[in-house]
Protein backbone atom coordinates (compact mmCIF):
# COMPACT_ATOMS: atom_id res chain seq x y z
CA UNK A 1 -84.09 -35.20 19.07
CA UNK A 2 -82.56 -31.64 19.45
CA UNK A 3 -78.79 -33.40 17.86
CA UNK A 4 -80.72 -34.98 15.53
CA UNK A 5 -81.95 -31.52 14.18
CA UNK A 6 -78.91 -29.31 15.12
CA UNK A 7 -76.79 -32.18 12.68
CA UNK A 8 -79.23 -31.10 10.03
CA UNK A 9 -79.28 -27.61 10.80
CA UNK A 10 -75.32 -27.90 10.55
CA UNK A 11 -75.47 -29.92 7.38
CA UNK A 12 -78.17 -27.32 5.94
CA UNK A 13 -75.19 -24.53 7.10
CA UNK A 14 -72.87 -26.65 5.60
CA UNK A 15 -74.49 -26.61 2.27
CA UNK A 16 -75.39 -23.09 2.36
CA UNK A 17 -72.25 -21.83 2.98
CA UNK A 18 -70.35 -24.01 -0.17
CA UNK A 19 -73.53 -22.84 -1.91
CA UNK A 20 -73.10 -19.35 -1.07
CA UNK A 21 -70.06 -18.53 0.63
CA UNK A 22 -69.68 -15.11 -2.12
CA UNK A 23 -73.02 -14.42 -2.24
CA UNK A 24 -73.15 -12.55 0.50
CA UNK A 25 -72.97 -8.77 -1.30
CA UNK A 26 -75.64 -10.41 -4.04
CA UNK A 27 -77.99 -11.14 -0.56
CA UNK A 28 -77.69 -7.73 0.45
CA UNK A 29 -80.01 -5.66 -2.46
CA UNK A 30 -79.99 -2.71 -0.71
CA UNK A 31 -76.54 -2.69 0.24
CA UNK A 32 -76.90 -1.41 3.82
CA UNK A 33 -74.33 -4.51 4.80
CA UNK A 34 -76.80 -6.60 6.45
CA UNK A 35 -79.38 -9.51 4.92
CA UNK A 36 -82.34 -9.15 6.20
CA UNK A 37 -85.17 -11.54 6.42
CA UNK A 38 -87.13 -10.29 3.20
CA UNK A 39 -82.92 -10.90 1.68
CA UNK A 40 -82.56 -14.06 2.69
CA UNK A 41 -85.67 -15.40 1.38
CA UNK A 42 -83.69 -15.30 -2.17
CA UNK A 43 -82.31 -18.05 -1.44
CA UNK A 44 -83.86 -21.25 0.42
CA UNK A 45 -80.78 -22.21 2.28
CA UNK A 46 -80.19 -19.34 4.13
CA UNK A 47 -83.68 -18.70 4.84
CA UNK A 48 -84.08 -22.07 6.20
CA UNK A 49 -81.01 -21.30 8.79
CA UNK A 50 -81.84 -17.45 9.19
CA UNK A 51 -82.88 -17.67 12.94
CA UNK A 52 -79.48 -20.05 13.90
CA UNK A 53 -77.11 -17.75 11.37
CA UNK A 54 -78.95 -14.37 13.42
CA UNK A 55 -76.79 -15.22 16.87
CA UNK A 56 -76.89 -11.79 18.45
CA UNK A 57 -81.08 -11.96 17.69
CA UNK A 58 -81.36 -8.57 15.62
CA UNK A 59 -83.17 -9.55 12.47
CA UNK A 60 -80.78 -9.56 10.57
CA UNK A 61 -77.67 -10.81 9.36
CA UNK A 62 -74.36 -9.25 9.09
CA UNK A 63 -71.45 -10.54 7.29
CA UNK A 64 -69.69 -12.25 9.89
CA UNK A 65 -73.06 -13.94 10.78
CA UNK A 66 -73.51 -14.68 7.26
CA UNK A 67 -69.90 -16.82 7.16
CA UNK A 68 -69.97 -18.25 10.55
């Protein structure tokens, strides 16, 4: 069961990214060079994967998190 939802979790990623790959500097509204949680609900994608995008745990993503 856990592959079966990590493959959609990766597929979900998958999508996101195509779906967002430049969006990254639209995420961030407040420009501080992290999405935060309240960010990322913009769009459903990357809310969805917040918590597996968020490796290091902080609340937040940065860019490199963001384009994993």
């Amino acid at each position: 069961m856990k592959l079966i939802s990590r493959l959609l979790i990766v597929g979900t990623l998958t999508v996101a990214y195509s779906a967002t790959a430049a969006d990254f500097t639209t995420l961030d509204t407040d420009k501080d060079g992290f999405i935060s949680q309240s960010e990322a609900a913009q769009s459903a994608s990357i809310r969805k994967a917040f918590e597996l995008l968020d490796t290091n745990k902080d609340g937040k993503l940065s860019e490199k998190e963001f384009h994993q």
